[in-house]
Protein backbone atom coordinates (compact mmCIF):
# COMPACT_ATOMS: atom_id res chain seq x y z
CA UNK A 1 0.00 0.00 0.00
CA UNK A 2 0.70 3.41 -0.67
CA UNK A 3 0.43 6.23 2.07
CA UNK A 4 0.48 9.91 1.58
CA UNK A 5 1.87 12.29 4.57
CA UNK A 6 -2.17 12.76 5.38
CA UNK A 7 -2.76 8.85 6.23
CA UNK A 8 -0.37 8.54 8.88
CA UNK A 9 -0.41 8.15 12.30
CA UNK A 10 1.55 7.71 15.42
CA UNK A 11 1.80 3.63 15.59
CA UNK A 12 1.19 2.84 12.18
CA UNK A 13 3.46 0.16 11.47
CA UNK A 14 4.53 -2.30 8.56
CA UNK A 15 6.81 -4.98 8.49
CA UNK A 16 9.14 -6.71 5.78
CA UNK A 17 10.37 -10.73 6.11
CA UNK A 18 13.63 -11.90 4.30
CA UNK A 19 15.89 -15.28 4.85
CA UNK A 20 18.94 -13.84 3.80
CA UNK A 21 21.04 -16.09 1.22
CA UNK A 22 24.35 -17.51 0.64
CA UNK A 23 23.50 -15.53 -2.74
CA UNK A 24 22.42 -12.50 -0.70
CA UNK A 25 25.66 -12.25 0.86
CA UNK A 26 27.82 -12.67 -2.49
CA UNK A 27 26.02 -10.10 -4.12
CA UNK A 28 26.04 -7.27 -1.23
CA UNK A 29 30.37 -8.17 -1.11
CA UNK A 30 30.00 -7.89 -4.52
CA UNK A 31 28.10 -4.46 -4.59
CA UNK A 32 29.35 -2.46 -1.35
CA UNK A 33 33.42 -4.16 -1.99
CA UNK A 34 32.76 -5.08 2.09
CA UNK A 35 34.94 -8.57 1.56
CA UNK A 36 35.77 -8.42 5.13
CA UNK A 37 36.35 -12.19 5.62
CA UNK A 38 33.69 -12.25 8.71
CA UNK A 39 31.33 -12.40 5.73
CA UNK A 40 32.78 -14.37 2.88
CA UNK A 41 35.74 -16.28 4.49
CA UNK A 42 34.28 -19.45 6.59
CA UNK A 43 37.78 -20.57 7.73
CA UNK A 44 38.72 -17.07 8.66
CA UNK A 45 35.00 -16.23 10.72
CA UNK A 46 35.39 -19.70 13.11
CA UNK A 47 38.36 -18.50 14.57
CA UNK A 48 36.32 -15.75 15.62
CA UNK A 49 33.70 -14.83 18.84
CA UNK A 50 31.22 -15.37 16.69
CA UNK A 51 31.96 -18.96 15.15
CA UNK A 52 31.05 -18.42 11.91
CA UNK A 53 30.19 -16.33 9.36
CA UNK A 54 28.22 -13.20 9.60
CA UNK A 55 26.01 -11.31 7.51
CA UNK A 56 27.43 -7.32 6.86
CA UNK A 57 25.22 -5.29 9.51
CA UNK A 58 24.15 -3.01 6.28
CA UNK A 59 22.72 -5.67 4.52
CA UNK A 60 20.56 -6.70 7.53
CA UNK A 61 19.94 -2.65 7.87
CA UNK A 62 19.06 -2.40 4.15
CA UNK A 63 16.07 -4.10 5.33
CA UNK A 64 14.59 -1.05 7.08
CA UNK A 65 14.87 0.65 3.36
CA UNK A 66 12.83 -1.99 2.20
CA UNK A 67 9.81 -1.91 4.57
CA UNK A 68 9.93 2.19 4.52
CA UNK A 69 9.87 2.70 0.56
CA UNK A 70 7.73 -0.52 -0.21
CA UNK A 71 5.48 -0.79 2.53
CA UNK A 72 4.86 2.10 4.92
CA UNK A 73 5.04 4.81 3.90
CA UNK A 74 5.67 3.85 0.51
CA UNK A 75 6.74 4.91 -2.73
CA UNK A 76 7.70 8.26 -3.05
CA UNK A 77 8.60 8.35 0.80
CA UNK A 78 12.52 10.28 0.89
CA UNK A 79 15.11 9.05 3.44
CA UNK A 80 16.72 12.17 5.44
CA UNK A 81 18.45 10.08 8.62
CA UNK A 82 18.88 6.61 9.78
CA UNK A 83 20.09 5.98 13.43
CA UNK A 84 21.62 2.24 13.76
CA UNK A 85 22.19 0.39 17.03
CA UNK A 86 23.78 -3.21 16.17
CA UNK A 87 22.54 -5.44 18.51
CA UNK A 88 23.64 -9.06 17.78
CA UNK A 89 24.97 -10.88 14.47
CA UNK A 90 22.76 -12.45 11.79
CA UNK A 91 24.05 -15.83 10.28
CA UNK A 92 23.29 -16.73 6.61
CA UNK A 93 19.52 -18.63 6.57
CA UNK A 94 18.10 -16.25 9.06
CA UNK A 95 14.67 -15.09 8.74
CA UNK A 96 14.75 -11.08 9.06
CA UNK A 97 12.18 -9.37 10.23
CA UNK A 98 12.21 -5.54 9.30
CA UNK A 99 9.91 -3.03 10.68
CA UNK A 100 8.49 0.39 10.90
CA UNK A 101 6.14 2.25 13.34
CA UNK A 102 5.15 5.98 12.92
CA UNK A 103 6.23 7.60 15.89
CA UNK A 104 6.14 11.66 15.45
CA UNK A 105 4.65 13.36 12.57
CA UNK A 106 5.43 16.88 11.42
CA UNK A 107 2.86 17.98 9.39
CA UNK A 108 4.50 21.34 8.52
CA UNK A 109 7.30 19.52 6.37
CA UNK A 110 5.33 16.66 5.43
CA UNK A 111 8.02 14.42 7.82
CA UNK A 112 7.76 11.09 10.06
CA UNK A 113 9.77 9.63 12.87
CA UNK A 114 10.05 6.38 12.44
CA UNK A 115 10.92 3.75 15.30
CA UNK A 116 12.79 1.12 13.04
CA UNK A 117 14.25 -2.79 13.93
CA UNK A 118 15.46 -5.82 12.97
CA UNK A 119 14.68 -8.65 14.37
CA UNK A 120 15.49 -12.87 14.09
CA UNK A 121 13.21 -15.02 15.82
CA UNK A 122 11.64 -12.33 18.21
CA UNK A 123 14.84 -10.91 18.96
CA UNK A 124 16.40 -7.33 17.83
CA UNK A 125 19.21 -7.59 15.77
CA UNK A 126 19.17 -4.08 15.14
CA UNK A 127 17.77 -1.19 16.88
CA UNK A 128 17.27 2.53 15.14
CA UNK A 129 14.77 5.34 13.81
CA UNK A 130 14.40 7.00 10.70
CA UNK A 131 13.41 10.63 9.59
CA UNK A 132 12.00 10.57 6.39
CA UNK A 133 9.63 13.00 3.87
CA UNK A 134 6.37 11.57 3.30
CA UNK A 135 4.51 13.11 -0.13
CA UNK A 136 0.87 14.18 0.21
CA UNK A 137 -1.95 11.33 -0.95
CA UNK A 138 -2.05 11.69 -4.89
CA UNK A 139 -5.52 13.40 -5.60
């Protein structure tokens, strides 16, 4: 759905589910140049605290875009800020959960406050809130 500024309010929310890919995380190397080995390198990522490999926090965050331009408030909606608070990893075959909940609207600039997070199986992966321009309903 669609929403212009004028069919928001405060606790609207939408969500967005992924399971992010082997394929996912090749292609988001691929695209940012992030090869840091904690994503690509097995071998490398088991020496590590985290055992394993991990998916780049900005692919997990890219998420958030998804929900916000696709979802709620939509197409046409304009990022101006994204605050990030990285929580806890996210392995390849999670299930993300992305989400979005109106939480200030200011009506004179057509913006939203957005509380934004991640989360894998009911817990937050990532933590964070959005400003963003929201056009007016088209007539």
């Amino acid at each position: 759905m669609q929403y212009g500024f004028e069919d928001l309010s405060i606790g609207l929310s939408a969500e967005y589910r992924k399971t992010v890919t082997e394929t996912d995380v090749v292609l988001f190397a691929g695209l940012s140049g992030d090869n840091n080995p904690m994503h690509i390198d097995e071998e490398f990522a088991r020496e590590t605290r985290f055992g394993g490999r991990i998916i780049h926090g900005m692919l997990t965050a890219s998420l958030l875009s998804t929900v916000i331009g696709t979802r709620m408030p939509g197409p046409g909606v304009i990022y101006m800020a994204q605050n990030l608070r990285f929580l806890k990893p996210v392995k390849i075959g999670d299930t993300v959960t992305a989400s979005a909940t109106v939480s200030e609207l200011m009506p004179e600039k057509q913006r939203a406050r957005l509380v934004t997070r991640c989360t894998v199986r009911g817990e937050a992966v990532i933590d964070g809130d959005a400003l963003v321009w929201v056009p007016l309903r088209k007539a």
